[in-house]
N, C-alpha and C. Protein backbone atom coordinates (compact mmCIF):
# COMPACT_ATOMS: atom_id res chain seq x y z
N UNK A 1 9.00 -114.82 13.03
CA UNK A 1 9.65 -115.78 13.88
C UNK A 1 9.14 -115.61 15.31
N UNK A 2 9.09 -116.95 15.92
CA UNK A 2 8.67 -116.72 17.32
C UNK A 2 9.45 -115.99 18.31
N UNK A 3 8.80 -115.84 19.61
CA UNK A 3 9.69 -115.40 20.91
C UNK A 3 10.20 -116.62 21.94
N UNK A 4 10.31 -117.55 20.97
CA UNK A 4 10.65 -118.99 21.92
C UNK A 4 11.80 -118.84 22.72
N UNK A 5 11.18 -118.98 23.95
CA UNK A 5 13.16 -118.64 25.07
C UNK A 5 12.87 -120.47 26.14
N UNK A 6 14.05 -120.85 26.19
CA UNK A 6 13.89 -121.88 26.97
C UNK A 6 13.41 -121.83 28.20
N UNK A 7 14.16 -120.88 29.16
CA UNK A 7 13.65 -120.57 30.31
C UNK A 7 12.56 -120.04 30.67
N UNK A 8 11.77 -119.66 29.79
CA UNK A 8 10.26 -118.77 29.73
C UNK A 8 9.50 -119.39 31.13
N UNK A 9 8.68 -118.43 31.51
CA UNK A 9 7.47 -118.85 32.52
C UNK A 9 6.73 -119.58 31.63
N UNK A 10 5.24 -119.97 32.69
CA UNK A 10 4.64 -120.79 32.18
C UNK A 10 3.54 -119.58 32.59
N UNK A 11 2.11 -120.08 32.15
CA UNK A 11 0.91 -118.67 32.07
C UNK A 11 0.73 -118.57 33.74
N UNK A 12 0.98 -119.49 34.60
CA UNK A 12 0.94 -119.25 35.92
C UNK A 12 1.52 -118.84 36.46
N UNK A 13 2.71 -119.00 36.54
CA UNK A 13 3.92 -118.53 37.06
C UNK A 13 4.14 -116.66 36.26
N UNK A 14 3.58 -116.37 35.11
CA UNK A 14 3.80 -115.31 34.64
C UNK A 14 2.57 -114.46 35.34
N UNK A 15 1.36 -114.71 35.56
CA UNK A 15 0.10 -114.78 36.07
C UNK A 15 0.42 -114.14 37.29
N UNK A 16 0.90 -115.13 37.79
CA UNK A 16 1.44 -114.41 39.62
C UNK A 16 2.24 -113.18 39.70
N UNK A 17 3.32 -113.23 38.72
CA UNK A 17 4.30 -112.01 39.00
C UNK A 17 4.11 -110.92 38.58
N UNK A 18 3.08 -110.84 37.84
CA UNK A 18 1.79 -109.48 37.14
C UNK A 18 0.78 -109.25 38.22
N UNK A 19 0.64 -110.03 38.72
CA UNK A 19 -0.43 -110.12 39.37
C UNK A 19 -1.83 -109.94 39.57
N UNK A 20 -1.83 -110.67 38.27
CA UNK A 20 -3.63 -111.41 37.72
C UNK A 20 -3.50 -112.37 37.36
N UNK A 21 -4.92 -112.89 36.95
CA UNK A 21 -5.26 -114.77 36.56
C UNK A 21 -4.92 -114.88 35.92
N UNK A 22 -4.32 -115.89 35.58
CA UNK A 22 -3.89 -116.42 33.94
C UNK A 22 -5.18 -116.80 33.15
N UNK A 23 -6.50 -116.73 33.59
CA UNK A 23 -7.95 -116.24 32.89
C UNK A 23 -7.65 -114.75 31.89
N UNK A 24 -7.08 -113.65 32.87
CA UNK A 24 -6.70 -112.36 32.38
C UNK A 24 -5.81 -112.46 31.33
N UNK A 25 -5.11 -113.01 31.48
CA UNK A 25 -3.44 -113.03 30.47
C UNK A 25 -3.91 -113.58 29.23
N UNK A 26 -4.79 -114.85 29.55
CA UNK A 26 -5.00 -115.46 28.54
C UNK A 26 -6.31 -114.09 27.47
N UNK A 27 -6.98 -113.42 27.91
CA UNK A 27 -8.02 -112.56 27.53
C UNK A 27 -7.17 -111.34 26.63
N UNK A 28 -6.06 -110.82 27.65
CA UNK A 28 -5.73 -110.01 26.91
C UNK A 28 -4.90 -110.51 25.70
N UNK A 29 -4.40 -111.63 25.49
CA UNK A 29 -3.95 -112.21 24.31
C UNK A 29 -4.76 -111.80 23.17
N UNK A 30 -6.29 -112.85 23.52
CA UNK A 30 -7.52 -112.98 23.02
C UNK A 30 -7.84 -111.43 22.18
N UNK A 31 -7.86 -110.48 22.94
CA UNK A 31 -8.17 -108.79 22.40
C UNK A 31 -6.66 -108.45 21.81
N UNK A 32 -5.54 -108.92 21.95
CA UNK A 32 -4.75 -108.10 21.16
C UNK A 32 -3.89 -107.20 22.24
N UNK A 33 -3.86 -106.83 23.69
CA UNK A 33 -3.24 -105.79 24.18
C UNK A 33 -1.69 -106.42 24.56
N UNK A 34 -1.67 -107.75 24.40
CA UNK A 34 0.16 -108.28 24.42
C UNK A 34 -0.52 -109.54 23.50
N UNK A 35 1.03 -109.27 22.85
CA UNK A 35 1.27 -110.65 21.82
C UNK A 35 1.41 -112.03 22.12
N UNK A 36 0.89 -112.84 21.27
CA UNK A 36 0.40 -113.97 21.74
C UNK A 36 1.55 -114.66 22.25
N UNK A 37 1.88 -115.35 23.22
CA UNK A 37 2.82 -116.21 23.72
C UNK A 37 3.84 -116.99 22.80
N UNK A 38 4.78 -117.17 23.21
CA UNK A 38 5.95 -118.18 22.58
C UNK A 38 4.69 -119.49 22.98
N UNK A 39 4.99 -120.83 22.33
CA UNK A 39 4.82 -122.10 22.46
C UNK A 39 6.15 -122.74 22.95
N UNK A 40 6.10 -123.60 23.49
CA UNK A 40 7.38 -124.67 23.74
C UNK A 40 6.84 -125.86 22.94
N UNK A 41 7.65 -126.91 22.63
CA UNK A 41 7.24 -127.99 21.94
C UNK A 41 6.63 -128.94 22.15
N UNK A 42 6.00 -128.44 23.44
CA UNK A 42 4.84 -129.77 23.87
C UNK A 42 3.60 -128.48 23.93
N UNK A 43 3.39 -127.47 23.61
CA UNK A 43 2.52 -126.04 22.99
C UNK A 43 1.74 -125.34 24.38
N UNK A 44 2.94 -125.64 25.12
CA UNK A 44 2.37 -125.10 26.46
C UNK A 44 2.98 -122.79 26.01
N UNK A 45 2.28 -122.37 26.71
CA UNK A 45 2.49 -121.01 26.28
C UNK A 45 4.14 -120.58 27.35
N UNK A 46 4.56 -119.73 26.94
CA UNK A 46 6.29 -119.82 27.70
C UNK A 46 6.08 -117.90 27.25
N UNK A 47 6.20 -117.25 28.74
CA UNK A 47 6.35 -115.88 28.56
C UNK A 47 7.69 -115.62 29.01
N UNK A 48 8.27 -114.25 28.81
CA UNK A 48 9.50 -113.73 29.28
C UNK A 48 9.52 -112.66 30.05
N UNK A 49 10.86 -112.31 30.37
CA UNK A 49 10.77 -111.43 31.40
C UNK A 49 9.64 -109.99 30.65
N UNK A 50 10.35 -109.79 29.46
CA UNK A 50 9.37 -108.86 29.13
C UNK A 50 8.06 -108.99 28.94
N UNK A 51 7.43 -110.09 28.75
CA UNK A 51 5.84 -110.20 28.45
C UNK A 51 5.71 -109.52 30.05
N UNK A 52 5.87 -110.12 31.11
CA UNK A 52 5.52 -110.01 32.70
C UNK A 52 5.84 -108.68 33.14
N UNK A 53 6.54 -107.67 32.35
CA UNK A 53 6.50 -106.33 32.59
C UNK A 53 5.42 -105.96 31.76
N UNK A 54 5.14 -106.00 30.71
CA UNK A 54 4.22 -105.91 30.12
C UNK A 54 2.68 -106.01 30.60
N UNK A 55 2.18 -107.58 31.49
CA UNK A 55 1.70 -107.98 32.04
C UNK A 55 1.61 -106.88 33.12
N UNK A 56 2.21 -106.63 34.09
CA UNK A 56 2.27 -105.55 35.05
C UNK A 56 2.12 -104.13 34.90
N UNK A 57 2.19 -103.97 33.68
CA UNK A 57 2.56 -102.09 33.57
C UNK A 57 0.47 -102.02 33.17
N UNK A 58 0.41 -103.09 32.36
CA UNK A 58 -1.30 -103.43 32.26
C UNK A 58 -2.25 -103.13 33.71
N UNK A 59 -1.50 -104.11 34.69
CA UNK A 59 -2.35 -104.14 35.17
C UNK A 59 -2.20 -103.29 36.49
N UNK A 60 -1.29 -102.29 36.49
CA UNK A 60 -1.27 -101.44 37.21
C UNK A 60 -1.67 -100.56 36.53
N UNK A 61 -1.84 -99.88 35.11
CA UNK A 61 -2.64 -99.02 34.42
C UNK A 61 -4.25 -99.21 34.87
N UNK A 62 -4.67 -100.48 34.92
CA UNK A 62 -6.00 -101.06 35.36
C UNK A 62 -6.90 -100.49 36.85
N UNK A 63 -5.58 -100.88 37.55
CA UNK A 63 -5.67 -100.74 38.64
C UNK A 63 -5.84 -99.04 38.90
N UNK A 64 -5.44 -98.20 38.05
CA UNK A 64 -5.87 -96.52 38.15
C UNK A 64 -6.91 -96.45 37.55
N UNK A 65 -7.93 -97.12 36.74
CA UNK A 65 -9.10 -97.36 36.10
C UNK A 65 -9.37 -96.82 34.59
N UNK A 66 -7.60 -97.17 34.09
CA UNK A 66 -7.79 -96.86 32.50
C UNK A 66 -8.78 -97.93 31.80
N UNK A 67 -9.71 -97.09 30.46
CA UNK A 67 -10.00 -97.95 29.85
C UNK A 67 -9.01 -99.37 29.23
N UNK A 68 -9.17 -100.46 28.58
CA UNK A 68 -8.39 -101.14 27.34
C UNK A 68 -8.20 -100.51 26.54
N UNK A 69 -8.60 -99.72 26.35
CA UNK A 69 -8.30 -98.84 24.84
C UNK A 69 -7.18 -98.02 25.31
N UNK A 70 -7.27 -97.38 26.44
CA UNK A 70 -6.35 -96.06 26.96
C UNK A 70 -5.01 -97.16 27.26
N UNK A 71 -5.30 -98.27 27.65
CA UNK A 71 -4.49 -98.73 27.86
C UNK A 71 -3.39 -99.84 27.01
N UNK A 72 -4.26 -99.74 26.10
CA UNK A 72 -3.67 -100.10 24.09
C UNK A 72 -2.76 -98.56 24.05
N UNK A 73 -2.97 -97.75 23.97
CA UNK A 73 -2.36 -96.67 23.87
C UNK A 73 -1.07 -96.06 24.77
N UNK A 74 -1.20 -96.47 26.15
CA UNK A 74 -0.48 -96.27 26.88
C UNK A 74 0.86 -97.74 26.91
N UNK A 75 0.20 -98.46 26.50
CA UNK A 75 1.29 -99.43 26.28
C UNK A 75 2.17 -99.21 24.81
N UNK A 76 1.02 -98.99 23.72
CA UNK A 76 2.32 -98.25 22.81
C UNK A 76 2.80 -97.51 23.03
N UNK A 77 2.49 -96.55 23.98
CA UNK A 77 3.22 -95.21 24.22
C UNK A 77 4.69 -96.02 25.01
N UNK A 78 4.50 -96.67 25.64
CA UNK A 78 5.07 -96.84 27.02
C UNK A 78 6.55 -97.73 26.01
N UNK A 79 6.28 -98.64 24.86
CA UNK A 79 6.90 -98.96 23.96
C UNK A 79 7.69 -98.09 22.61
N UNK A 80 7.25 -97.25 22.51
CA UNK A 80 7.97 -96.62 21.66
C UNK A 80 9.08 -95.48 22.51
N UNK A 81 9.84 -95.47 22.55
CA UNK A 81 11.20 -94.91 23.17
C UNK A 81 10.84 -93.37 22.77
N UNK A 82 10.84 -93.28 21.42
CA UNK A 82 10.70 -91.70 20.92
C UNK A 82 9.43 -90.96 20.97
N UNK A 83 8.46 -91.71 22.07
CA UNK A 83 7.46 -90.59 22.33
C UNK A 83 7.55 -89.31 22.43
N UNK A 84 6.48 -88.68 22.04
CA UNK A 84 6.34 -87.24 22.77
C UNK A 84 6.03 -88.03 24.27
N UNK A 85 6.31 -86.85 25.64
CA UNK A 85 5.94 -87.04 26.79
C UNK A 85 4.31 -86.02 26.71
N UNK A 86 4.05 -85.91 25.61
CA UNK A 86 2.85 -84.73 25.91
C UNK A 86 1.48 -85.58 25.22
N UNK A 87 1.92 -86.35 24.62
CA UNK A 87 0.85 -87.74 24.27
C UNK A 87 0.21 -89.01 25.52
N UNK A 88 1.19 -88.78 26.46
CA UNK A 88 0.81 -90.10 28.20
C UNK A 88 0.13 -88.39 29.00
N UNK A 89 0.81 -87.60 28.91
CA UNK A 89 -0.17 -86.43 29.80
C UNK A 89 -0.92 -85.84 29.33
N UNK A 90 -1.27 -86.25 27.92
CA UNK A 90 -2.93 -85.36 27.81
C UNK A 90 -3.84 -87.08 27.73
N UNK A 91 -3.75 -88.03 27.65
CA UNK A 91 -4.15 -89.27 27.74
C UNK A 91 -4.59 -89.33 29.47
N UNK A 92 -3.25 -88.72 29.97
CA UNK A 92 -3.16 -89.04 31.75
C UNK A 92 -4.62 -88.15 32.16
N UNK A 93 -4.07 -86.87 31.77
CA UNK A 93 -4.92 -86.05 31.82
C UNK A 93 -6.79 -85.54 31.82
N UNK A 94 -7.03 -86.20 30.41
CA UNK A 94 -8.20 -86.65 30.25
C UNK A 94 -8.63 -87.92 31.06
N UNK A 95 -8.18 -88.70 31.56
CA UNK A 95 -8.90 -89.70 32.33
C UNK A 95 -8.77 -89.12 33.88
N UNK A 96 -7.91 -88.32 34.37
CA UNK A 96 -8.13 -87.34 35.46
C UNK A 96 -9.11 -86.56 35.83
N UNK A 97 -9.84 -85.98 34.54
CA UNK A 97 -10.72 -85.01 34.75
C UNK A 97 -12.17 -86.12 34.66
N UNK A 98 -11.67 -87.40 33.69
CA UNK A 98 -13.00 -88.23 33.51
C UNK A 98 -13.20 -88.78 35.48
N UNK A 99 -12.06 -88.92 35.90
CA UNK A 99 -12.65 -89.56 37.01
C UNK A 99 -12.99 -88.49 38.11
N UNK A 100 -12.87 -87.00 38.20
CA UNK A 100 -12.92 -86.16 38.69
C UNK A 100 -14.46 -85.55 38.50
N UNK A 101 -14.71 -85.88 37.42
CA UNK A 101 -16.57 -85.61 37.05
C UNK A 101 -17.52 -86.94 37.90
N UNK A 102 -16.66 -88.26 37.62
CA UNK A 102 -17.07 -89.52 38.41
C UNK A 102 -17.43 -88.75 39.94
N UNK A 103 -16.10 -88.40 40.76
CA UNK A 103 -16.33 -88.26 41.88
C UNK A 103 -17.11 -87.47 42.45
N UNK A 104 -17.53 -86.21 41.08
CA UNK A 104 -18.81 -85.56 41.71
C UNK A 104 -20.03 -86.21 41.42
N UNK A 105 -20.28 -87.11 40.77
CA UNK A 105 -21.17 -87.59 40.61
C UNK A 105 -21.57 -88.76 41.74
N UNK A 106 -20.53 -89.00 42.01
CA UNK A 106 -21.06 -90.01 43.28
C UNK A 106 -21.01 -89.45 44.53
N UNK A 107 -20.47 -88.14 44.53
CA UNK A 107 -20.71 -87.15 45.89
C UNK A 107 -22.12 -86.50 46.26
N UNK A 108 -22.61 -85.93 44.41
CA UNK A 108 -23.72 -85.82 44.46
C UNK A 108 -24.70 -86.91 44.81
N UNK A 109 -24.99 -88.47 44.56
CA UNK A 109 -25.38 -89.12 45.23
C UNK A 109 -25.20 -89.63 46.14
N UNK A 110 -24.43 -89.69 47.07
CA UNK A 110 -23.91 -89.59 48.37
C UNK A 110 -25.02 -88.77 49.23
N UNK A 111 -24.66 -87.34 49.06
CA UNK A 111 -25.13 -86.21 49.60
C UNK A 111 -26.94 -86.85 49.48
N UNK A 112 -27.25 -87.05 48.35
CA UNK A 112 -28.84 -87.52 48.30
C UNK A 112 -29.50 -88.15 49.24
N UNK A 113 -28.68 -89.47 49.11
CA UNK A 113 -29.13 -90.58 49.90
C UNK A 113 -28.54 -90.32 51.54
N UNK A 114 -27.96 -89.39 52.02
CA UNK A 114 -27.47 -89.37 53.21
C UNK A 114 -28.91 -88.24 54.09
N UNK A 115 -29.20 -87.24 52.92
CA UNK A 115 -30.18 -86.43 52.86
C UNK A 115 -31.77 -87.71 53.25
N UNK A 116 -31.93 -88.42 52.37
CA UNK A 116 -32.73 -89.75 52.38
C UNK A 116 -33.14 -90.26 53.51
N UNK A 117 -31.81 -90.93 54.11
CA UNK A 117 -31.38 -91.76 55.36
C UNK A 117 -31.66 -90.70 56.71
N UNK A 118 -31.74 -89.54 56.52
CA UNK A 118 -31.52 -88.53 57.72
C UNK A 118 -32.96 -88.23 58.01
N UNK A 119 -34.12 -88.15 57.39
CA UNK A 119 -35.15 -88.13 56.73
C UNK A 119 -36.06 -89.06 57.44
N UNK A 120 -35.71 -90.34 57.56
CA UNK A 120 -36.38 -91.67 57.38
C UNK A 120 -36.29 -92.02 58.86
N UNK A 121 -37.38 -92.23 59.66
CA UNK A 121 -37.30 -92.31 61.30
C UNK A 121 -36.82 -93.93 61.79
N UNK A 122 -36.83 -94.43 60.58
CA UNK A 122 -36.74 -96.11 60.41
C UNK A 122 -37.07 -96.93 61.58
N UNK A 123 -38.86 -97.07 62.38
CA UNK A 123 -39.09 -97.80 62.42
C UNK A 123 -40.22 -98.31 62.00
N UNK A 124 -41.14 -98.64 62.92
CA UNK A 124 -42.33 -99.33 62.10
C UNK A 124 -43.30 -99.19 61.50
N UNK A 125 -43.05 -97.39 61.65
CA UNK A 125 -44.55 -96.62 60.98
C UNK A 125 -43.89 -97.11 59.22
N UNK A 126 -45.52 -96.98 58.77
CA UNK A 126 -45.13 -97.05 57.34
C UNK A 126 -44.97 -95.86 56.17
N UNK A 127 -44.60 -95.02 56.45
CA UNK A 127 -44.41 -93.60 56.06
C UNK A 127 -42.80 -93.56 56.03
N UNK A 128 -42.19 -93.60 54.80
CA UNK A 128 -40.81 -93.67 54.51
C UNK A 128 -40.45 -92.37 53.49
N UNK A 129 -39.95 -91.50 54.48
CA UNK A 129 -39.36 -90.46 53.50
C UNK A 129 -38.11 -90.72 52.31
N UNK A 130 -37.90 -92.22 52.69
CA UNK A 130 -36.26 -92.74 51.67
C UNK A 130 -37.44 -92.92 50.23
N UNK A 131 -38.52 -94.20 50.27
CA UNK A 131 -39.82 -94.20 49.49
C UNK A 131 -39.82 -93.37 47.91
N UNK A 132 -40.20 -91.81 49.35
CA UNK A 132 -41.06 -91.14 48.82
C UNK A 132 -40.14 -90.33 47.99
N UNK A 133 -38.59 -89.86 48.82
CA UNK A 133 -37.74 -88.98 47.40
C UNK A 133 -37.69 -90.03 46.64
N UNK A 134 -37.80 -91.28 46.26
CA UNK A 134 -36.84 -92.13 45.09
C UNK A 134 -38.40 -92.03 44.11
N UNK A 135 -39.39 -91.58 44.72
CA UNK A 135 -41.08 -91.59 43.75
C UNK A 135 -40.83 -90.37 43.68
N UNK A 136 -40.13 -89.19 43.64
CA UNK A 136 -40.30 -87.90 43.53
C UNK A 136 -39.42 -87.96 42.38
N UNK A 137 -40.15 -87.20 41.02
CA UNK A 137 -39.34 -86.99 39.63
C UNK A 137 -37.93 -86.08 40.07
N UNK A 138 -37.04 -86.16 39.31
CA UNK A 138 -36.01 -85.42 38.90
C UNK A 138 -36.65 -84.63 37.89
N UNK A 139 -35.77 -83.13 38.06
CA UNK A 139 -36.09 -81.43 37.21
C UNK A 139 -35.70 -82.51 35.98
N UNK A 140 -36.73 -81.91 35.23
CA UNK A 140 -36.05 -82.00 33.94
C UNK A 140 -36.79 -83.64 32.79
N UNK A 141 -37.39 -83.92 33.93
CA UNK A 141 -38.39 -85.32 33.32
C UNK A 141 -40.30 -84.91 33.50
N UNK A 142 -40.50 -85.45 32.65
CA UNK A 142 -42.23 -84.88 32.48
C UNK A 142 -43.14 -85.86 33.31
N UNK A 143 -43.71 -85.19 33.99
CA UNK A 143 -44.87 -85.70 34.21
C UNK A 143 -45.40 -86.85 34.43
N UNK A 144 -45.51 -87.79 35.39
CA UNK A 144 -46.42 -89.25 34.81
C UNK A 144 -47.89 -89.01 34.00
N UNK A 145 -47.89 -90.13 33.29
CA UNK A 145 -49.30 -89.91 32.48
C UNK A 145 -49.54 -88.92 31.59
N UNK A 146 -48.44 -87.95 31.53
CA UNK A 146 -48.06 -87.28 30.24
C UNK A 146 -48.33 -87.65 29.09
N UNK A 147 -49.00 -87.40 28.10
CA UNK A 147 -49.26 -88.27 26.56
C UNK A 147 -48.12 -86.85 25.52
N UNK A 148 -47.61 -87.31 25.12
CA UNK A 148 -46.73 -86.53 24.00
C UNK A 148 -47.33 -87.20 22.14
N UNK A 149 -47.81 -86.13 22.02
CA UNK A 149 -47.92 -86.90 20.45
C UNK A 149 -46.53 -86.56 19.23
């Protein structure tokens, strides 16, 4: 049976109070991460208060840079009442440490290119030390013109 409520939003009005496109709303239908809309009888889509929490708890999960998947998970979690609390903090957890490897990784390129930029006298001679590290191999790659059989 449907979730038909009279008073339901409409995908815009539900759109706004989540606060994403109703492009989005309509997508995550599309994949499955909230259930497809009530219809009204002229088959316009009609959400409720709960789809729009739903809608929101999404896209503030988003907004911390969970995958869809983590966030398929965190919404069942977030739905089932009798969770363990030790299933959202090792979930929480692991995407903590995933974005914590991120941030060295973009510190380490940071540090590169600042190294690069410090380097580079930037004007009109044509001798560019920025150039010449980005033509300089990284440890760990062979050789140009290397033949490997």
């Amino acid at each position: 049976m449907g979730r038909f409520t009279v008073c339901g939003m409409n995908i815009g009005q539900a759109a706004r109070h989540a606060g994403i496109s109703a492009k989005r709303v309509r997508h995550y239908e599309e994949i499955g991460l909230i259930p497809r809309a009530a219809r009204t009888g002229s088959n316009y889509r009609s959400y409720s208060d709960t789809d729009v929490s739903t809608l929101h708890f999404i896209q503030r999960a988003r907004s911390l840079g969970f995958s869809i998947e983590d966030i398929r998970a965190l919404v069942g979690l977030w739905r089932n009442r009798r969770r363990p609390s030790r299933e959202v903090k090792r979930l929480v957890e692991r995407h903590a440490a995933e974005l914590q490897a991120r941030i060295a990784e973009l510190g380490a390129m940071l540090a590169s290119l600042q190294h690069l930029a410090l380097h580079c006298h930037g004007d009109d001679r044509p001798e560019c030390p920025i150039l010449e590290g980005l033509e300089q191999e990284s440890p760990g790659t062979q050789a140009r013109g290397a033949c490997h059989n």
